[in-house]
N, C-alpha and C. Protein backbone atom coordinates (compact mmCIF):
# COMPACT_ATOMS: atom_id res chain seq x y z
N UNK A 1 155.79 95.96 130.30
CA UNK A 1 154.68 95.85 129.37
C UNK A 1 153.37 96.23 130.03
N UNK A 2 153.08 95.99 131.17
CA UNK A 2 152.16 96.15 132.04
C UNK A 2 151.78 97.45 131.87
N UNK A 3 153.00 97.78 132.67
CA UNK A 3 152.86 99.29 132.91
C UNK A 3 152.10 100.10 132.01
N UNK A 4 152.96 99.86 130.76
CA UNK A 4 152.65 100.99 129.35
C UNK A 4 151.19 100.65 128.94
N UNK A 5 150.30 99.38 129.54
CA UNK A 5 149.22 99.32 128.87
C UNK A 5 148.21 99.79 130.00
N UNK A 6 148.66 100.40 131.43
CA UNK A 6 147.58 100.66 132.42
C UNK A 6 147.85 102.33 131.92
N UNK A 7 149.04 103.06 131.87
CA UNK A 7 149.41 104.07 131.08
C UNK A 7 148.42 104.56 129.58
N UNK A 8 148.08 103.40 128.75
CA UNK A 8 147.60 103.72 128.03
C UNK A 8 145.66 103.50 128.33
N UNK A 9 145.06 102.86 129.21
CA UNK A 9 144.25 103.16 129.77
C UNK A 9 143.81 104.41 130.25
N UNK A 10 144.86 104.84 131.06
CA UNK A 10 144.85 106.52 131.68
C UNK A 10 144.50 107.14 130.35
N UNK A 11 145.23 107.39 129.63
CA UNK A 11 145.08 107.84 127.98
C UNK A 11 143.77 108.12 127.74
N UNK A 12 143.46 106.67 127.65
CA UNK A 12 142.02 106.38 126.64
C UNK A 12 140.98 107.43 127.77
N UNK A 13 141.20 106.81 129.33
CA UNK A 13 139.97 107.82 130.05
C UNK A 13 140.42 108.83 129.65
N UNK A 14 141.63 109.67 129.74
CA UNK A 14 141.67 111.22 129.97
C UNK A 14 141.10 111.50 128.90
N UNK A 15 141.26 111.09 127.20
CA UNK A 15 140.40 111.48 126.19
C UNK A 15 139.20 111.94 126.31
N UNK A 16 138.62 110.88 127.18
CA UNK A 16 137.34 110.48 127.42
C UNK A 16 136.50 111.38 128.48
N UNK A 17 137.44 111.58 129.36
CA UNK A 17 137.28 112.58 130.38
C UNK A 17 136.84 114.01 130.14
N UNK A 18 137.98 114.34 129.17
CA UNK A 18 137.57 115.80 128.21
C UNK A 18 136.88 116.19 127.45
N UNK A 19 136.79 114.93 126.64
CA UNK A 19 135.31 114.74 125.52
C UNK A 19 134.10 114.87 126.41
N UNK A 20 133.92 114.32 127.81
CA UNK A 20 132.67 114.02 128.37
C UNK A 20 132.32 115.55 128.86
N UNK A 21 133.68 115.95 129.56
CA UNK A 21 133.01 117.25 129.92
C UNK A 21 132.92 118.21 129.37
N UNK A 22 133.33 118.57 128.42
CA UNK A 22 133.17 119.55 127.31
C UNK A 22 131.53 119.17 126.82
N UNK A 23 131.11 117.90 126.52
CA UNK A 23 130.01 117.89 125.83
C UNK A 23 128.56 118.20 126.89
N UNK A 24 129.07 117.98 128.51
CA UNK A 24 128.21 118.07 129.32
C UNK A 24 128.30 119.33 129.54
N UNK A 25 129.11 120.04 129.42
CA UNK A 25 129.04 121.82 129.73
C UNK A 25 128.60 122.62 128.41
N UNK A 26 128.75 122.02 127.30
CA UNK A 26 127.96 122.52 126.29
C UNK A 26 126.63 122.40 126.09
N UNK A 27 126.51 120.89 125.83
CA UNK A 27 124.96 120.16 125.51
C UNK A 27 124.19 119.78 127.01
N UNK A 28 124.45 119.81 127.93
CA UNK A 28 123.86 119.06 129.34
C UNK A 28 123.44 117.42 128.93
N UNK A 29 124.28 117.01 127.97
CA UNK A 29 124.53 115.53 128.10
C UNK A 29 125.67 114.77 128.14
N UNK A 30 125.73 113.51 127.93
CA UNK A 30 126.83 112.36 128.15
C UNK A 30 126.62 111.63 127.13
N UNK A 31 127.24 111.62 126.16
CA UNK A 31 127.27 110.36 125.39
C UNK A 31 127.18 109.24 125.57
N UNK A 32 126.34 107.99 125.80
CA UNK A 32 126.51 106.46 125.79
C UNK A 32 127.36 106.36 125.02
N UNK A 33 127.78 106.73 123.20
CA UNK A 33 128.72 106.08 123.11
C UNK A 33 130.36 106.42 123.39
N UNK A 34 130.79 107.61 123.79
CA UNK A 34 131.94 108.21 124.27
C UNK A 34 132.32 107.14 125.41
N UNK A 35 131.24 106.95 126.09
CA UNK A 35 131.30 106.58 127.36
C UNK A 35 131.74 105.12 127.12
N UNK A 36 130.75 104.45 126.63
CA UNK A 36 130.95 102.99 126.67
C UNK A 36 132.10 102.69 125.65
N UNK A 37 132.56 103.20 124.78
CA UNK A 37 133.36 102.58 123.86
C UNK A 37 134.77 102.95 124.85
N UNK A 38 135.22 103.92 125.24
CA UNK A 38 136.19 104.62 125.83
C UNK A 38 136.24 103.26 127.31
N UNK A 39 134.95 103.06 127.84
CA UNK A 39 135.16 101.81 129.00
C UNK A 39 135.62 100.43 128.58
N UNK A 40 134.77 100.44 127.25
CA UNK A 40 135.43 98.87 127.17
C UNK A 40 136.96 98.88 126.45
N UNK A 41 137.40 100.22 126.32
CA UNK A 41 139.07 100.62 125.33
C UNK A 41 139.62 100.10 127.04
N UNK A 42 139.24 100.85 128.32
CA UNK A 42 140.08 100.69 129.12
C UNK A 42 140.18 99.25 130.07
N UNK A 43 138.55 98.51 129.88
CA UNK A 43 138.61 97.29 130.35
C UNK A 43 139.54 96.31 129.57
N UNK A 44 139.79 96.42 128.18
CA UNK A 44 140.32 95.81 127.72
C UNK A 44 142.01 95.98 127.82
N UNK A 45 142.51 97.03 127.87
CA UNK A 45 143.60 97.20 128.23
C UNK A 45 144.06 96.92 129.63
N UNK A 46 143.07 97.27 130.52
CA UNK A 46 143.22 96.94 132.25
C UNK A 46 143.65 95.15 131.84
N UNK A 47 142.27 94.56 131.56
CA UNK A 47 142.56 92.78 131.68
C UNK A 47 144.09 92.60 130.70
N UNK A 48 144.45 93.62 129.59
CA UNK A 48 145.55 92.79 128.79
C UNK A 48 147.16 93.50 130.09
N UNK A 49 147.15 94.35 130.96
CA UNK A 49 147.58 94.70 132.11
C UNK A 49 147.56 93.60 132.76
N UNK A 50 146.61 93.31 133.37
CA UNK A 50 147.03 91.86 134.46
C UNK A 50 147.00 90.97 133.58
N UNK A 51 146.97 90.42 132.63
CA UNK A 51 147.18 88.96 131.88
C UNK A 51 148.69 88.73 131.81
N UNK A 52 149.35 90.50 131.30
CA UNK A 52 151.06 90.43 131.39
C UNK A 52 151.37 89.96 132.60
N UNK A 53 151.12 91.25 133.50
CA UNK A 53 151.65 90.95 134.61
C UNK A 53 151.22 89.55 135.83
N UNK A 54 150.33 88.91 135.32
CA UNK A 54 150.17 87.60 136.06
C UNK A 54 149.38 88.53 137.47
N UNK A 55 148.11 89.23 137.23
CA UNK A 55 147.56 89.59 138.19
C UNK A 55 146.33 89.65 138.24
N UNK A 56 145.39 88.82 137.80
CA UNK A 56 144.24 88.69 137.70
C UNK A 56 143.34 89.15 138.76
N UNK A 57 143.73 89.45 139.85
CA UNK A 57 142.74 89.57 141.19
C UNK A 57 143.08 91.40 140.61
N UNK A 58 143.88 91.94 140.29
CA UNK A 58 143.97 93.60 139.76
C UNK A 58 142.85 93.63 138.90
N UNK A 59 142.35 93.28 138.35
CA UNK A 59 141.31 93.44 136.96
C UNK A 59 140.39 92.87 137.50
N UNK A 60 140.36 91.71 138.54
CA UNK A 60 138.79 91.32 139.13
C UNK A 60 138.40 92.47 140.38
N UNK A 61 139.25 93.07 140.88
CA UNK A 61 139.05 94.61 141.64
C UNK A 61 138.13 95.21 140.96
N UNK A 62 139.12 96.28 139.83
CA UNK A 62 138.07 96.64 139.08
C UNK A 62 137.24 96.82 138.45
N UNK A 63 136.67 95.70 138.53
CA UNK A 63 135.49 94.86 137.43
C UNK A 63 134.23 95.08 138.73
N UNK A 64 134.80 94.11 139.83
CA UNK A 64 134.31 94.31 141.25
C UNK A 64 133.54 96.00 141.43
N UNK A 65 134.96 96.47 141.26
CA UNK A 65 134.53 98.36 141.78
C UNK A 65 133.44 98.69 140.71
N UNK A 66 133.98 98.76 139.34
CA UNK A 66 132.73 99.33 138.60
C UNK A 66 131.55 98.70 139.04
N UNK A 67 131.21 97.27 139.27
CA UNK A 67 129.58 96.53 139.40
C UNK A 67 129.03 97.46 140.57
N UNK A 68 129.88 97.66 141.74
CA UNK A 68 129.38 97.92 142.85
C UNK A 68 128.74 99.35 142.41
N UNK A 69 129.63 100.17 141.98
CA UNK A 69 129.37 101.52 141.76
C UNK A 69 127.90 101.75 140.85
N UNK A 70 128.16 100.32 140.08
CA UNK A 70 127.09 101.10 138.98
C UNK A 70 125.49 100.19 139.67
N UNK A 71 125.82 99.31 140.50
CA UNK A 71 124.74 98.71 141.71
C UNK A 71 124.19 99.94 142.13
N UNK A 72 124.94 100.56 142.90
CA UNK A 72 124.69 101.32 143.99
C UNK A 72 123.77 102.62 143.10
N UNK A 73 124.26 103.21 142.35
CA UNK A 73 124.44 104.28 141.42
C UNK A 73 122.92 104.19 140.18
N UNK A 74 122.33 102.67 140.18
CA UNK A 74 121.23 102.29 139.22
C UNK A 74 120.15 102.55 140.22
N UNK A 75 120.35 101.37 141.23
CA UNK A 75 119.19 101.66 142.88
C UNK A 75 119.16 103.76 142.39
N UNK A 76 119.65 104.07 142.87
CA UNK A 76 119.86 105.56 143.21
C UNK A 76 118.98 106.34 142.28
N UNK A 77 119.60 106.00 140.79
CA UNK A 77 118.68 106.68 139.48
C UNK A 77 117.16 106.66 139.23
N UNK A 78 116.94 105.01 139.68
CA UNK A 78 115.70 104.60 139.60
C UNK A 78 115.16 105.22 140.37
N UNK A 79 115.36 105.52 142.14
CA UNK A 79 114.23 106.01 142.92
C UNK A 79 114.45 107.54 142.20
N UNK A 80 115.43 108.25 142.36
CA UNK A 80 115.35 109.54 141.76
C UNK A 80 115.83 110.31 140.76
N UNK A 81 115.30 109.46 139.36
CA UNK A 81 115.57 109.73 138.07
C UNK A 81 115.70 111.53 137.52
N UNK A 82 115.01 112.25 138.28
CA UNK A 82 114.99 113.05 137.98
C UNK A 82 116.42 114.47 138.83
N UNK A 83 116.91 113.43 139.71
CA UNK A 83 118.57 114.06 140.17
C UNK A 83 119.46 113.92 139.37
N UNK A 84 119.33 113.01 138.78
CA UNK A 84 120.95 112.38 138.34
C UNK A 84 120.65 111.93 136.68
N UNK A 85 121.85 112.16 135.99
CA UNK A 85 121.12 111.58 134.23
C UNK A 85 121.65 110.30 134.21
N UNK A 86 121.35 109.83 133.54
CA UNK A 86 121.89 108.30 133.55
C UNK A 86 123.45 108.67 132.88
N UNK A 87 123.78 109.19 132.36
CA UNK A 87 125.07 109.60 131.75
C UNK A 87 126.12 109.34 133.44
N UNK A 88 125.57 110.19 134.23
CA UNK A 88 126.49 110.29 134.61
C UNK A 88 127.23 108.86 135.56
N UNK A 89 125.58 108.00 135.72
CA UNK A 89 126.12 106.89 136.12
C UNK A 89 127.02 106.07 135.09
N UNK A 90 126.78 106.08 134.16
CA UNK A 90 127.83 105.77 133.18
C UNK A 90 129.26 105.98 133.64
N UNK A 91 129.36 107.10 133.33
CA UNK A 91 130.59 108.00 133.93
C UNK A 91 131.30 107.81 134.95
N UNK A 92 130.31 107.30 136.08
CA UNK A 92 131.32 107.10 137.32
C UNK A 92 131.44 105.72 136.97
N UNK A 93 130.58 104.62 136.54
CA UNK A 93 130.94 103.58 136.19
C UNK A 93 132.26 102.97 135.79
N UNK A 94 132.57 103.72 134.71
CA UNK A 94 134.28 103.55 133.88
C UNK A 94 135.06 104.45 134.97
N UNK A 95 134.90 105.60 135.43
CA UNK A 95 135.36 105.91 136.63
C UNK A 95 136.32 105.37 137.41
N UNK A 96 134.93 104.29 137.94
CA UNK A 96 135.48 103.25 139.57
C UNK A 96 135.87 102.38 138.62
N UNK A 97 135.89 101.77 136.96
CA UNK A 97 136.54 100.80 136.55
C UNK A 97 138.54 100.85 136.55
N UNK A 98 138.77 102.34 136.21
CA UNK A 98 139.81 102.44 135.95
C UNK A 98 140.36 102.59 137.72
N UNK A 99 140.17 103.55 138.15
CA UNK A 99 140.34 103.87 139.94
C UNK A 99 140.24 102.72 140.84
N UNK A 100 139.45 101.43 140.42
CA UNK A 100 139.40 100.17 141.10
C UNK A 100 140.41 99.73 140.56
N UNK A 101 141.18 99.45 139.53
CA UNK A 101 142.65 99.06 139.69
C UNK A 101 143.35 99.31 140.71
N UNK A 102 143.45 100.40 141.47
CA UNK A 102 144.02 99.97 142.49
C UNK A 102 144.05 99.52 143.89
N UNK A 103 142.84 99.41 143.78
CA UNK A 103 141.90 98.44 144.75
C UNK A 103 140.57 99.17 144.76
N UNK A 104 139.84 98.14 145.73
CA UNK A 104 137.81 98.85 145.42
C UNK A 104 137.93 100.25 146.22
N UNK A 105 138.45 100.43 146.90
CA UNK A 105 138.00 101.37 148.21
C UNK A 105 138.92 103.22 147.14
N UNK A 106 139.57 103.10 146.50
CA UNK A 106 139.52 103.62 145.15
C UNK A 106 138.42 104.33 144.36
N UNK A 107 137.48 103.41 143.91
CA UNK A 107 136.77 103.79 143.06
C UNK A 107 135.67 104.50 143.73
N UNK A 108 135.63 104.64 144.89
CA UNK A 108 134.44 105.08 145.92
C UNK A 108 135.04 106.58 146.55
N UNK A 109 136.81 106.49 146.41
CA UNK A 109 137.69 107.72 146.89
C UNK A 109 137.24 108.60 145.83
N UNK A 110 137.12 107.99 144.71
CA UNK A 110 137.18 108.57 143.33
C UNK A 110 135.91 109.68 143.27
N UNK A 111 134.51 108.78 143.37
CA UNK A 111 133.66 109.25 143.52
C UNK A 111 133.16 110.58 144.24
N UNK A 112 133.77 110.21 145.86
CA UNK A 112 133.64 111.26 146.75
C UNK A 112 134.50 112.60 146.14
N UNK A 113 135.73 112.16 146.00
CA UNK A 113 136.44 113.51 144.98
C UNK A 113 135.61 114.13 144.18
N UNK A 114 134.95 113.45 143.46
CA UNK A 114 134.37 113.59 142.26
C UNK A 114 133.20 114.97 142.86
N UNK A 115 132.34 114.10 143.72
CA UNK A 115 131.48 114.71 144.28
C UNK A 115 131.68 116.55 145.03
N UNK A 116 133.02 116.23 146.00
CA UNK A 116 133.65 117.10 146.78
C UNK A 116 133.96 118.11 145.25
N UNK A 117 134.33 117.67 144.53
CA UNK A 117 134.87 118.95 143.29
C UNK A 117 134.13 119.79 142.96
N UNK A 118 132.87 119.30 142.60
CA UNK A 118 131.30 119.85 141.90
C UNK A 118 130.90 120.08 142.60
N UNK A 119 130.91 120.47 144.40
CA UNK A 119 129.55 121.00 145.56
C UNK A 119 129.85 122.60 145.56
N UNK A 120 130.88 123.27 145.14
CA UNK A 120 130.88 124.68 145.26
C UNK A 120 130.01 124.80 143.70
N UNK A 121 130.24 124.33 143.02
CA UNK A 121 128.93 125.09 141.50
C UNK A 121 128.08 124.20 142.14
N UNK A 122 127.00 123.04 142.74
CA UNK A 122 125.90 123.18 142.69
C UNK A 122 125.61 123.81 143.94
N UNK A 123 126.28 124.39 144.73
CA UNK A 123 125.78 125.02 145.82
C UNK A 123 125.37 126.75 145.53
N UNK A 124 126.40 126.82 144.31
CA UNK A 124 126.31 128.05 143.51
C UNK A 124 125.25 128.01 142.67
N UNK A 125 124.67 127.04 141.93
CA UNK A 125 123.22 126.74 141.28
C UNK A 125 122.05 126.68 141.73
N UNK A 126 122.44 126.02 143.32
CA UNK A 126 121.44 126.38 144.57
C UNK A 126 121.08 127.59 144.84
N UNK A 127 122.22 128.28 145.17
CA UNK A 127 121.86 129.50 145.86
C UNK A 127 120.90 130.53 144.44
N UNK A 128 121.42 130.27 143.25
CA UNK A 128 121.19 131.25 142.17
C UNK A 128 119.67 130.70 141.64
N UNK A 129 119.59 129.49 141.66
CA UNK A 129 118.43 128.99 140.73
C UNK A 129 117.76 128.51 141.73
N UNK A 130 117.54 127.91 142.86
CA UNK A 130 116.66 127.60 143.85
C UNK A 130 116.58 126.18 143.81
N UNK A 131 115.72 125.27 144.05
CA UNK A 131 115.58 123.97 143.78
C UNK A 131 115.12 123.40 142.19
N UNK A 132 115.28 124.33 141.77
CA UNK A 132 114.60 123.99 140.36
C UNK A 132 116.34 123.72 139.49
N UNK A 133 117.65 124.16 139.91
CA UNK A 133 118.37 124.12 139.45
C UNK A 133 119.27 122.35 138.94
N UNK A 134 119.79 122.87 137.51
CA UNK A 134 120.58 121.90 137.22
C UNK A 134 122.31 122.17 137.24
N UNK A 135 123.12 121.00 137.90
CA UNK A 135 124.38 120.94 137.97
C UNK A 135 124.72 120.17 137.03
N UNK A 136 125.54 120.11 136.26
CA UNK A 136 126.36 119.31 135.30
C UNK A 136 127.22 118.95 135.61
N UNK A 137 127.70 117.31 136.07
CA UNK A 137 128.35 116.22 137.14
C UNK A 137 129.85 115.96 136.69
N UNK A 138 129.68 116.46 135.09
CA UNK A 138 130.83 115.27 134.58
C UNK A 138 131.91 115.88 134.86
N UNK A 139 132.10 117.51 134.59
CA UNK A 139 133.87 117.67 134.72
C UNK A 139 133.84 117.63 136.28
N UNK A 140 133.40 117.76 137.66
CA UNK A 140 133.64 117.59 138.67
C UNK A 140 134.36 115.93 139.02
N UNK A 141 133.04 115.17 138.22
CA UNK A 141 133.51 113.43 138.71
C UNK A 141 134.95 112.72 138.29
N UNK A 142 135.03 113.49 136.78
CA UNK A 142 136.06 113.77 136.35
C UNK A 142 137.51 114.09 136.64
N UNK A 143 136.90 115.73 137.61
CA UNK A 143 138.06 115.89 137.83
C UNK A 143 138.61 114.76 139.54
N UNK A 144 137.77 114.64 139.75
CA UNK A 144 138.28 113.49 141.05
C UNK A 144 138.81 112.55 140.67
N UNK A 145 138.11 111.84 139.78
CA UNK A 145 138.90 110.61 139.51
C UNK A 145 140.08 110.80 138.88
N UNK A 146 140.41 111.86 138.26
CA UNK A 146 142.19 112.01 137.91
C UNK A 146 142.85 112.46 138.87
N UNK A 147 142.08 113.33 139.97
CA UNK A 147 142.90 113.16 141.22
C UNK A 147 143.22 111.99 141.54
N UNK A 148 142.17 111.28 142.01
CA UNK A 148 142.63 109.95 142.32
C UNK A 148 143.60 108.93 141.75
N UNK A 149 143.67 109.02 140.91
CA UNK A 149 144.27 108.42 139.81
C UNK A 149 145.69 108.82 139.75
N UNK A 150 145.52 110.21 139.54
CA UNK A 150 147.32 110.96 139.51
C UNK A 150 147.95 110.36 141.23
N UNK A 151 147.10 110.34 142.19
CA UNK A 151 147.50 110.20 143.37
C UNK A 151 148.01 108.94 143.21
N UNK A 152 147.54 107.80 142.92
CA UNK A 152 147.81 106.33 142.82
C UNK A 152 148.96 106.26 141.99
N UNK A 153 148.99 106.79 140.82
CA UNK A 153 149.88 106.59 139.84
C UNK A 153 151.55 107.20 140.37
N UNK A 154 151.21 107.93 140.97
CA UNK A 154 152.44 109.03 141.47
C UNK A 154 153.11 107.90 142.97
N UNK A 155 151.93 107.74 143.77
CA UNK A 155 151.86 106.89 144.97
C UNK A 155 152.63 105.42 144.76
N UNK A 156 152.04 104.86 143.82
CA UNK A 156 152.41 103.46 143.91
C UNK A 156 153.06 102.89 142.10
N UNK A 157 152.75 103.59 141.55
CA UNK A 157 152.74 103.70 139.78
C UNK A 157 151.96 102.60 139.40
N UNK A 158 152.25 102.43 138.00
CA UNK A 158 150.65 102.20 136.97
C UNK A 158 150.51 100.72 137.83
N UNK A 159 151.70 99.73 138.32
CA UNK A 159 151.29 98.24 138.45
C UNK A 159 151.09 98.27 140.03
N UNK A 160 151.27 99.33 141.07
CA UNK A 160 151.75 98.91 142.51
C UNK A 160 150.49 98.97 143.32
């Protein structure tokens, strides 16, 4: 039972994943509500995941991972609002929520993926547009965290 409901989490992000970056490579935004409704589809399925399986410290991980991420990630926006959109802290937010399932140090792998995916286009936006240039975060962060994710899932599967 577990399983099929951390399974259907994956789901709800990957939806969410595709919706986000399609709309950030079209529009250069992020939906708040794509974002947040799609996080609390997967928080809620994560906690009904460990309630089956009798694992509550799994869902206080990633509850843990998202706060930290979106700690770290708010500090960050505020001093330099004008790097980063708030979307995307969103984004990594539900991110490290789902990727902290399988422990915190996860949702931070996630990130760096995330990051590592997207440095050849903004280095390519660099070189072309100068410092004045904009990168669009989401299908890179994106695509890390389903690395990460496929890695875990494949590694240990949806409960290990």
């Amino acid at each position: 039972m577990s399983a099929g409901l951390v399974w259907a989490a994956v789901a709800v992000w990957a939806a969410m994943g595709v919706h986000v970056s399609c709309t950030d490579l079209r529009h250069a935004v992020i939906k708040r509500r794509a974002v947040w409704s799609a996080g609390m589809a997967v928080a809620a399925l994560l906690a009904a995941a460990a309630a089956s399986a009798v694992e509550p410290a799994r869902f206080g991980w990633a509850v843990a991972s998202a706060a930290a991420a979106w700690a770290v990630l708010e500090v960050a926006w505020r001093l330099w609002p004008d790097k980063m959109g708030y979307g995307d802290v969103r984004l990594i937010v539900v991110n490290s929520l789902l990727a902290g399932w399988w422990g915190p140090a996860w949702a931070w792998w996630a990130l760096t993926a995330g990051a590592l995916a997207e440095w050849p286009v903004a280095l390519w936006a660099l070189r072309r547009h100068g410092r004045a240039a904009r990168v669009r975060w989401a299908p890179g962060l994106v695509a890390g965290a389903a690395a990460v994710v496929a890695l875990r899932m494949w590694r240990d599967g949806p409960t290990g």
